[in-house]
Each structure stands twice: as C-alpha cells, then as structure tokens.
C-alpha atoms as a PDB file:
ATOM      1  CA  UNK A   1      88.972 100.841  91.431  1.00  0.00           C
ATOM      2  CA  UNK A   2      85.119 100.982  92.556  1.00  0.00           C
ATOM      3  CA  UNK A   3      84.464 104.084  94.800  1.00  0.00           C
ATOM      4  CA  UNK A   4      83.755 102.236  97.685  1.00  0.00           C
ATOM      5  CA  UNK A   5      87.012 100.814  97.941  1.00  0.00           C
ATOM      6  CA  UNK A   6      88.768 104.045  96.939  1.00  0.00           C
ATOM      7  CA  UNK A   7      87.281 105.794 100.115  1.00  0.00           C
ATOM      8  CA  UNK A   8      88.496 102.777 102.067  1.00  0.00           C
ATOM      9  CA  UNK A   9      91.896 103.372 101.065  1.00  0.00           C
ATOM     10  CA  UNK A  10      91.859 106.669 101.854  1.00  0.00           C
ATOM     11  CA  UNK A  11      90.888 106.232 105.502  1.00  0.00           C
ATOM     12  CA  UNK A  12      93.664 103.181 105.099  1.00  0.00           C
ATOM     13  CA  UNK A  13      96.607 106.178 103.699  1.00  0.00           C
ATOM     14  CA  UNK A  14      95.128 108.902 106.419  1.00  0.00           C
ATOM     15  CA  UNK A  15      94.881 106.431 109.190  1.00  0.00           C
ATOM     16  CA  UNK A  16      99.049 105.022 108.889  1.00  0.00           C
ATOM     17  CA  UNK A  17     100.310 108.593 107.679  1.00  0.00           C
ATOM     18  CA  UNK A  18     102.322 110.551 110.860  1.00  0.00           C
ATOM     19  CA  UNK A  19     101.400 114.093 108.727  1.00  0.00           C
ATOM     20  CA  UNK A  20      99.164 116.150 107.022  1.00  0.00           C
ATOM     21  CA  UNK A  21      98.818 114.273 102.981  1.00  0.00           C
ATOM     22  CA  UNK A  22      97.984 116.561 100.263  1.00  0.00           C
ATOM     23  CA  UNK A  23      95.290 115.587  97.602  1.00  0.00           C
ATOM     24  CA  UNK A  24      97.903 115.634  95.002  1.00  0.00           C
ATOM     25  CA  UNK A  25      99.813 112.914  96.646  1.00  0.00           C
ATOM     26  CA  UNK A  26      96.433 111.213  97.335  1.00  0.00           C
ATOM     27  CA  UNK A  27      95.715 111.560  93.971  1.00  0.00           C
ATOM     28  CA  UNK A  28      99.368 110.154  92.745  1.00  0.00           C
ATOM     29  CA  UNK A  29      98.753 106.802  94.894  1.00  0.00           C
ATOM     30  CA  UNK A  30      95.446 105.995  93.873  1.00  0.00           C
ATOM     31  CA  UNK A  31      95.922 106.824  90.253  1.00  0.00           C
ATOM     32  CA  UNK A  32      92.595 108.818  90.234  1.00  0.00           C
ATOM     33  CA  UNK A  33      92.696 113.227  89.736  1.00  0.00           C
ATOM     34  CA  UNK A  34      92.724 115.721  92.134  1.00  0.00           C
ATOM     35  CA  UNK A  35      89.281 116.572  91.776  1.00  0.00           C
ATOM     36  CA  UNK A  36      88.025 113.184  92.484  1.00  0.00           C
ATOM     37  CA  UNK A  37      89.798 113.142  95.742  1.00  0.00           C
ATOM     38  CA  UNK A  38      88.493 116.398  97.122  1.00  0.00           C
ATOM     39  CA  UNK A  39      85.312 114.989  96.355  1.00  0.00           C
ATOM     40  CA  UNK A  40      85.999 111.674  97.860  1.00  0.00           C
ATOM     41  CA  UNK A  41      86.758 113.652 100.832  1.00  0.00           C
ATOM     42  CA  UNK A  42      83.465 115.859 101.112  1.00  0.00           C
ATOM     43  CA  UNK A  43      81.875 111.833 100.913  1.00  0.00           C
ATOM     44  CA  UNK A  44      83.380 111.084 104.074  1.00  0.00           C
ATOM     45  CA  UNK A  45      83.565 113.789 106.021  1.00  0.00           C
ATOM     46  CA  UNK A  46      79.483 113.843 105.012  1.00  0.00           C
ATOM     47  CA  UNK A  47      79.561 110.315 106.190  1.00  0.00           C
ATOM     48  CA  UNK A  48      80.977 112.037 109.662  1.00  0.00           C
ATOM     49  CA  UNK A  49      84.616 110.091 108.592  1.00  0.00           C
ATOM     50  CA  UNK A  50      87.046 112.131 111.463  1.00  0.00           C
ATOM     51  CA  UNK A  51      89.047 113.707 108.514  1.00  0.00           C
ATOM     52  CA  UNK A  52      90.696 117.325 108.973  1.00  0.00           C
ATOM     53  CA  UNK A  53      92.204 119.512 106.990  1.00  0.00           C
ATOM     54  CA  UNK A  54      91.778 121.493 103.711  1.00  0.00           C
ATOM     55  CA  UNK A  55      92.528 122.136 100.298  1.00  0.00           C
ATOM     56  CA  UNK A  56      96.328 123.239  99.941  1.00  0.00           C
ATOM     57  CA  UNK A  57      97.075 122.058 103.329  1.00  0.00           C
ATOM     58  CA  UNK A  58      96.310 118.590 103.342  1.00  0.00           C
ATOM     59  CA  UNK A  59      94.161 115.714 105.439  1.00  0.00           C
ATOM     60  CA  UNK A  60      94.705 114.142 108.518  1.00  0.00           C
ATOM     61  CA  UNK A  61      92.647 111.318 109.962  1.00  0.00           C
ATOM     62  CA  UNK A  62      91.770 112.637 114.316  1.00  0.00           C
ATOM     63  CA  UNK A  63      93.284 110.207 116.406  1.00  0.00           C
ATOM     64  CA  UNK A  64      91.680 107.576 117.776  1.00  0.00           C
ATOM     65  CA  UNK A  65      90.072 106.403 114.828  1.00  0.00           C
ATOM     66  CA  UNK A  66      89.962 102.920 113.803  1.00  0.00           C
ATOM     67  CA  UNK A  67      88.135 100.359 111.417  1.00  0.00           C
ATOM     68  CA  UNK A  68      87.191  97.064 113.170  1.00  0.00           C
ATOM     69  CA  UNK A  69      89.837  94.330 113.494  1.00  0.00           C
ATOM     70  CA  UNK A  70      90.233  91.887 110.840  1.00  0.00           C
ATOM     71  CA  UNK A  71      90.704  88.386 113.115  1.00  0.00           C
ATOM     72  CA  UNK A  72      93.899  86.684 111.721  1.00  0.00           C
ATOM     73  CA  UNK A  73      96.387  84.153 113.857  1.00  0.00           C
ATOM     74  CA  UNK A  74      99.913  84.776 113.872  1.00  0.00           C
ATOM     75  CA  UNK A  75     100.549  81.596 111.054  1.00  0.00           C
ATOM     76  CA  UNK A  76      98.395  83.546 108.730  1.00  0.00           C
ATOM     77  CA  UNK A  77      99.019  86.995 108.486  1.00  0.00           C
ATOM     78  CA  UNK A  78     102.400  85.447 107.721  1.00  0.00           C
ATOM     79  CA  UNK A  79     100.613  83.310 104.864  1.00  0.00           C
ATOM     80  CA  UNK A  80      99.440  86.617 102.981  1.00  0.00           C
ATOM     81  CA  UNK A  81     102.296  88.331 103.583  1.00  0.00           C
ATOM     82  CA  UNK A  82     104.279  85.246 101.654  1.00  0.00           C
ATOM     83  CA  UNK A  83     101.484  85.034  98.707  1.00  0.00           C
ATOM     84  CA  UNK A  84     100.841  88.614  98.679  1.00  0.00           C
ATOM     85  CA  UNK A  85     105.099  89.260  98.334  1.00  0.00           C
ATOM     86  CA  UNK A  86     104.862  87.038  95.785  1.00  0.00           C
ATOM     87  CA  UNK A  87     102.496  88.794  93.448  1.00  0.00           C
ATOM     88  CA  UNK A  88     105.645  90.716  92.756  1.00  0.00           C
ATOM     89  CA  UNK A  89     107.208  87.910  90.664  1.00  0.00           C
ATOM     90  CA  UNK A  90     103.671  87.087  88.502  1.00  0.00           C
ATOM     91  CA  UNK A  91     104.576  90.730  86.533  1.00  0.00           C
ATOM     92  CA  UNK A  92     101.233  91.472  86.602  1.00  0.00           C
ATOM     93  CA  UNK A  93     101.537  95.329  88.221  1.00  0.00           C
ATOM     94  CA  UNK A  94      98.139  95.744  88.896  1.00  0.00           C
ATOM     95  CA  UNK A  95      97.464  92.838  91.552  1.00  0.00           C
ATOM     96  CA  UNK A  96     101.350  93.803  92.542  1.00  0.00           C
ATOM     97  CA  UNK A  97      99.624  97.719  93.374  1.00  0.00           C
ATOM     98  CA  UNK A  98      96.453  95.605  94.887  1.00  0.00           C
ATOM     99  CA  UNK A  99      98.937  93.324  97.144  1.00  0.00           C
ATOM    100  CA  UNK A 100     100.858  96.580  98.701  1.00  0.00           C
ATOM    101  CA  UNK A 101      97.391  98.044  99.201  1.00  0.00           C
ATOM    102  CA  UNK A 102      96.438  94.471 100.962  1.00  0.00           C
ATOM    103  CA  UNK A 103      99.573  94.564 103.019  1.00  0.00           C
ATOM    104  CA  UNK A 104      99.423  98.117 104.767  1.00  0.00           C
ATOM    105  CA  UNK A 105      96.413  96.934 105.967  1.00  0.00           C
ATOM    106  CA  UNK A 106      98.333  93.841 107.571  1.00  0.00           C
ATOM    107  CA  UNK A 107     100.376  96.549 109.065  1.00  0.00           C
ATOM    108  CA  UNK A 108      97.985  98.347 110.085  1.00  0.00           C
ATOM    109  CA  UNK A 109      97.105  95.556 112.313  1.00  0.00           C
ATOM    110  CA  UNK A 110     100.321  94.377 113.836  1.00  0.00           C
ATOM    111  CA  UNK A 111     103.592  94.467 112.989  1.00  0.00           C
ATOM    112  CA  UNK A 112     104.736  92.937 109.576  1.00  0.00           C
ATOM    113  CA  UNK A 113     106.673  89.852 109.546  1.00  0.00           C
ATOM    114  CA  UNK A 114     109.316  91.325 107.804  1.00  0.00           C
ATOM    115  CA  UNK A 115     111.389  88.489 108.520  1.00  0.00           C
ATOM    116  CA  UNK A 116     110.009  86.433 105.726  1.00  0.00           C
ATOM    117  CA  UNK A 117     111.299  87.323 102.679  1.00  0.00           C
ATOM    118  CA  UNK A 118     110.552  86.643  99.269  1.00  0.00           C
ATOM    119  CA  UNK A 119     113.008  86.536  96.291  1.00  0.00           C
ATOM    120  CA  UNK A 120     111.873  89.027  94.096  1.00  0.00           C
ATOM    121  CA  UNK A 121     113.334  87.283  91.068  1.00  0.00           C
ATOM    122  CA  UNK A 122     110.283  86.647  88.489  1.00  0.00           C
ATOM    123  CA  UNK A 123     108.808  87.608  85.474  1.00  0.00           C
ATOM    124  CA  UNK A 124     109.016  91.371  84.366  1.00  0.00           C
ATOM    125  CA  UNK A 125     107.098  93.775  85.380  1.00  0.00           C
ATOM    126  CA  UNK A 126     104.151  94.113  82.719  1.00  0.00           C
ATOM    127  CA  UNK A 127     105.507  97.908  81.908  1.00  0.00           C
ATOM    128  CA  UNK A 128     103.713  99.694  78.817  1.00  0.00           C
ATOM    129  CA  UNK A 129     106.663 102.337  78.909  1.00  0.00           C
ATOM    130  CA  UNK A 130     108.971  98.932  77.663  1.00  0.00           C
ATOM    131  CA  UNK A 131     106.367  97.466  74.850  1.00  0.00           C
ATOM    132  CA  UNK A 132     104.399  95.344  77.195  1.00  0.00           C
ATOM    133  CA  UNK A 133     100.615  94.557  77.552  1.00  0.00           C
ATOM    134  CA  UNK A 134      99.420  95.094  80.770  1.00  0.00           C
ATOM    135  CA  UNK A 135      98.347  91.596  82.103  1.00  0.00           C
ATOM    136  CA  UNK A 136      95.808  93.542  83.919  1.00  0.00           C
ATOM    137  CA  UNK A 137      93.837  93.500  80.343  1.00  0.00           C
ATOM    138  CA  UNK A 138      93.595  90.259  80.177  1.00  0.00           C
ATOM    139  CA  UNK A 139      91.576  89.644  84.223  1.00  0.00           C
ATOM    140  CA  UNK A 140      89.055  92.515  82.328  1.00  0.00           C
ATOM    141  CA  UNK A 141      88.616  90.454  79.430  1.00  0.00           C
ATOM    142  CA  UNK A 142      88.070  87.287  81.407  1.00  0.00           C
ATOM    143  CA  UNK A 143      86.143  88.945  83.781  1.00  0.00           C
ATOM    144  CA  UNK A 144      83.747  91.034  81.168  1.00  0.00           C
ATOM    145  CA  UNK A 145      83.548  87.729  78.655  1.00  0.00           C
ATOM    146  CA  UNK A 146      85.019  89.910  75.887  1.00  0.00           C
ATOM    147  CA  UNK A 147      86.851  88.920  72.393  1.00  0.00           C
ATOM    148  CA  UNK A 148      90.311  89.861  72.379  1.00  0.00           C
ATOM    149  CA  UNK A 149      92.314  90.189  69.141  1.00  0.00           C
ATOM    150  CA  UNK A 150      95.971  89.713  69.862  1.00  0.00           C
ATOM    151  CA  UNK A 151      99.340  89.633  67.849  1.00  0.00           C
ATOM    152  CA  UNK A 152     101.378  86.663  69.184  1.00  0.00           C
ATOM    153  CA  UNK A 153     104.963  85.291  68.112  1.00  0.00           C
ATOM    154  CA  UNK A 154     105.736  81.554  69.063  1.00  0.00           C
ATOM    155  CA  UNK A 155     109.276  79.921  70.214  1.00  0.00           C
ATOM    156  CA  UNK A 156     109.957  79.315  66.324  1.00  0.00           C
ATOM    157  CA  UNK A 157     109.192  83.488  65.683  1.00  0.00           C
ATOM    158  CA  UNK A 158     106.302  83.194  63.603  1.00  0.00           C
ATOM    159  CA  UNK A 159     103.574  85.770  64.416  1.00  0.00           C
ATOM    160  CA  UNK A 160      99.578  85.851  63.676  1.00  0.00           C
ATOM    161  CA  UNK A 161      96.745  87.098  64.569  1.00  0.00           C
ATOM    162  CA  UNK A 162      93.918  86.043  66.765  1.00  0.00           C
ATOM    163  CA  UNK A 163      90.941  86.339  67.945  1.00  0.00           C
ATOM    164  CA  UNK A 164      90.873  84.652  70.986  1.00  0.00           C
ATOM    165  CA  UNK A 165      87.715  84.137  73.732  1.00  0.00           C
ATOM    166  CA  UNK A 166      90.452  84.096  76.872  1.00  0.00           C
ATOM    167  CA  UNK A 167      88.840  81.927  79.969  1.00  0.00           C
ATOM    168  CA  UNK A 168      91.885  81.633  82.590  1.00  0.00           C
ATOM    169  CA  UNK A 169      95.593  82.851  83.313  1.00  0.00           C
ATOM    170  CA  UNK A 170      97.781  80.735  85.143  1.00  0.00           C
ATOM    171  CA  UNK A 171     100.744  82.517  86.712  1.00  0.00           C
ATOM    172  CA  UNK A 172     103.882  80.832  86.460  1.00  0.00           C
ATOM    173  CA  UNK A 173     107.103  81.811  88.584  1.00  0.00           C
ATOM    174  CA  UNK A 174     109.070  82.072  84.839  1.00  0.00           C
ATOM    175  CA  UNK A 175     105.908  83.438  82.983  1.00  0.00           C
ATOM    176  CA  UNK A 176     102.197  84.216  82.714  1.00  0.00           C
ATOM    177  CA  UNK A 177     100.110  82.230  80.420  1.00  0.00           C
ATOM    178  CA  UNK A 178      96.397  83.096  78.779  1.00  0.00           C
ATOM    179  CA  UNK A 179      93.774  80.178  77.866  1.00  0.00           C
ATOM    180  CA  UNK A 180      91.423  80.891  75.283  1.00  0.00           C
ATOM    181  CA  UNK A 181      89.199  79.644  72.633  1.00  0.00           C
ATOM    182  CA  UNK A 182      91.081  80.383  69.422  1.00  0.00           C
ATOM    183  CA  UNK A 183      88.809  80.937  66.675  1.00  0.00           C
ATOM    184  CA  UNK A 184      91.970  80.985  63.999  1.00  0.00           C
ATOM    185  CA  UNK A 185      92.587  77.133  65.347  1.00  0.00           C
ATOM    186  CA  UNK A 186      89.244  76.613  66.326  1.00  0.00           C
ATOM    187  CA  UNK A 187      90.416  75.340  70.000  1.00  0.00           C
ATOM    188  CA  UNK A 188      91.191  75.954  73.357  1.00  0.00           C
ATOM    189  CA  UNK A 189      95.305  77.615  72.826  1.00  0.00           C
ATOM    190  CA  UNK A 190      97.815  78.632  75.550  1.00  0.00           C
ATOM    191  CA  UNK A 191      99.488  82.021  74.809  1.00  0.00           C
ATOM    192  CA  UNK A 192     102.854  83.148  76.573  1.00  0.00           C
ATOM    193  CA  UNK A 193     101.390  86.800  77.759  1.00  0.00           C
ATOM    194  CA  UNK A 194     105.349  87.681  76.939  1.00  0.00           C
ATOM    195  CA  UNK A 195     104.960  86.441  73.422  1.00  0.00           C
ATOM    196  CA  UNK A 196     102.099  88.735  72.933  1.00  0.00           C
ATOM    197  CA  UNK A 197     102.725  91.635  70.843  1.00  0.00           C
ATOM    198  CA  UNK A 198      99.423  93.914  70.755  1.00  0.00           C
ATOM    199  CA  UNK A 199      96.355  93.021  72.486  1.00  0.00           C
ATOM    200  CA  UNK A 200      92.809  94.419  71.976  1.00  0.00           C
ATOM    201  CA  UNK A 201      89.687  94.538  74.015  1.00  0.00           C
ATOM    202  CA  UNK A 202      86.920  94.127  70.814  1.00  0.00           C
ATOM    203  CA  UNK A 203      83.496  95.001  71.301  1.00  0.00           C
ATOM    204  CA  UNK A 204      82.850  91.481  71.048  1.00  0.00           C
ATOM    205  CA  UNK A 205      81.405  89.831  73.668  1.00  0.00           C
ATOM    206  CA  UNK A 206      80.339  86.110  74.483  1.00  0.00           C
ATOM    207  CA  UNK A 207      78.518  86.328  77.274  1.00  0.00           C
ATOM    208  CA  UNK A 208      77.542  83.123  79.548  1.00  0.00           C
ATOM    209  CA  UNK A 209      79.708  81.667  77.456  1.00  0.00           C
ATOM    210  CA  UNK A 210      83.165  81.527  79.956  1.00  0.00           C
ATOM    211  CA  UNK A 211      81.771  79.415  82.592  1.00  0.00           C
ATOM    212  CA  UNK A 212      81.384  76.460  80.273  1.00  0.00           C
ATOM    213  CA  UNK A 213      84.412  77.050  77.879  1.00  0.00           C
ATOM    214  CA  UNK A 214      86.334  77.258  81.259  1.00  0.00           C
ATOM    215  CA  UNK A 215      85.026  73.917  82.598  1.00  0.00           C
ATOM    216  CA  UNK A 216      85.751  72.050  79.287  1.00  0.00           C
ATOM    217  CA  UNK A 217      89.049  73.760  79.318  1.00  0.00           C
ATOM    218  CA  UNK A 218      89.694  72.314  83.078  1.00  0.00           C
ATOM    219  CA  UNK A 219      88.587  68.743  81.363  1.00  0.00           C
ATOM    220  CA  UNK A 220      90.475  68.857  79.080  1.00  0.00           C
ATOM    221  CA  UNK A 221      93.478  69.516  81.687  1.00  0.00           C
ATOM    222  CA  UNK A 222      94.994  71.419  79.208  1.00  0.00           C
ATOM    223  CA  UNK A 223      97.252  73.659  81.980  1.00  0.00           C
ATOM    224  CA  UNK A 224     100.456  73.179  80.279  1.00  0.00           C
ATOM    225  CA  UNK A 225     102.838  75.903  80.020  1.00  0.00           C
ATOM    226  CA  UNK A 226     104.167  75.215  76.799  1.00  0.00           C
ATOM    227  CA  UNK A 227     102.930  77.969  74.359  1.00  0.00           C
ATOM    228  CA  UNK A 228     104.180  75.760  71.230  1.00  0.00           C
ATOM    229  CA  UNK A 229     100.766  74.653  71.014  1.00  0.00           C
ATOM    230  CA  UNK A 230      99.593  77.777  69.913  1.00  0.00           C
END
C-alpha cells in the first residue's frame, strides 16, 4: 500500500470509529507495524489532520471533520457495492481487502444498500496458510513486466515447469485464469491460477514488452478458460 493511501485510510478508520483505536489495532488492519503507524500519525497531525490522542491510549478523529463528497447517484453507489461484493467470489484476497476498504468509504457517505446481496459462493479464497499462491502475485508480475517461473498440473495431472511472461488475468465466477507467453511452448498459454503449484517472481524482467504481447494476445482472442491448452 503506497503511503499516501495508507494515511487516507487512516483518516477513513478514525473518521467511522465511535472510540478511541489503538495503533496496534491500526496496525492489525492495515497490515503495516506499530511503528509505522505512530509515525503515520505524527504525518498528519504535522499536516494539521484533527487527530487526538496518544500512544497507549489510542486516536480519535475531532468531530466535525470530513473529506469532500465523492458525487455518486443512488443507481451507482448500488453498482459498486454489487461489483465490489463480488470481488469476494474472484479468491483473490487482496482486491477482496481493497473492496472492503472501497466500501466503508461508500458508507461513509450514505447508508449502504445492504439490501443487495451477493452470493458469496466462488472460488476459494487464495489462502497461503492452505498451499495457495496468492493471486495478488500475479497483478505484481503483470504490473512490474516480470518473468515468473511456476509449477503447474493440468486436468490430465501432469506437472512442469515454466517460465512464463504473464500479460492478463481474467476472473472467472468458477476460477481465475493467468495469460502468458510460455517460453517452454513458445506461445501465449492459459494457466488455471488453482492448478498452480509454486510460483516465483524471477529477477527477470521484459520490460515494454507487455503492452504488445497483451495486444497480440487480445488478437488472437485467445480468452478461453480452458487450461488444457497449457
């Protein structure tokens, strides 16, 4: 999380709370120490941020504080609250921990539509406590145009290696599914992110290399969900 938008959701967690929050449970929702929120907090109250309290007591936001309005019609808040629930079924427990974070600020600006629900049925969460590779590896791969060398088992149970220059993921309701350049095939491969055993960021990179690889792979229209073709 960049430190810009961890100070944001700080204000966001002071601004909803109804008490005093400590920095440790600070610290335990934003997944960042104890130290680095009691620095955080000497930012904003620097930045003249309303924020009150102390170490060992906790924070408060002063009342009467608010951010400017984010301008959304009735029809959609309720849109983002539908995609945003259904982040939850993708697996992918990063952008699920990103979606809450989006939604208390929907909350924060009327009252939810907790009337539409959302079947939570979906893929798994991506849990590395159960085996599984955080999906959340793949968006940094994609994102940072880095090699990734993965172990990956098909529908018929045979597993190899690859090296793989990933490009997109397409979220299915049923499962998650990584493009990439395959240098073991020598083409563009679809990879069931459940079928994938081990997964390594390698120093690797191919830089301005995903922008084209990902607009052949669009011409190609190879968006199947079938990860036999691997």
């Amino acid at each position: 999380m960049r430190r810009s938008t961890r100070l944001f959701e700080i204000i966001q967690i002071l601004r909803v709370s109804k008490g005093p929050v400590t920095a440790e449970e600070l610290a335990a929702k934003l997944e960042i120490s104890v130290r680095t929120v009691y620095r955080d907090i000497a930012a904003l109250q620097a930045q003249r941020t309303p924020i009150e309290g102390e170490a060992g007591v906790g924070y408060m936001m002063r009342r009467g504080y608010d951010l400017p309005p984010l301008n959304f019609d009735p029809e959609e808040v309720e849109a983002l609250w539908v995609g945003l629930s259904m982040l939850a079924r993708t697996g992918d427990s990063t952008l699920q921990k990103a979606a809450d974070r989006v939604c208390r600020k929907i909350e924060a600006l009327r009252a939810p539509s907790d009337w539409l629900q959302v079947a939570p049925w979906g893929t798994p969460i991506d849990d590395p406590a159960n085996g599984c590779v955080p999906v959340a590896n793949y968006r940094e791969a994609i994102r940072k145009e880095r090699k990734i060398r993965i172990s990956y088992q098909n529908s018929d149970e045979i597993r190899t290696d690859r090296v793989v220059r990933p490009v997109a993921l397409i979220y299915h309701i049923e499962c998650t599914i990584l493009a990439g350049w395959c240098e073991l095939r020598n083409g563009f491969r679809h990879f069931r992110t459940d079928r994938i055993w081990s997964c390594d960021l390698l120093e690797d990179h191919f830089f301005g290399q995903g922008e084209p690889l990902r607009a052949i792979w669009q011409e190609q229209n190879q968006t199947t969900n079938s990860s036999d073709a691997a």
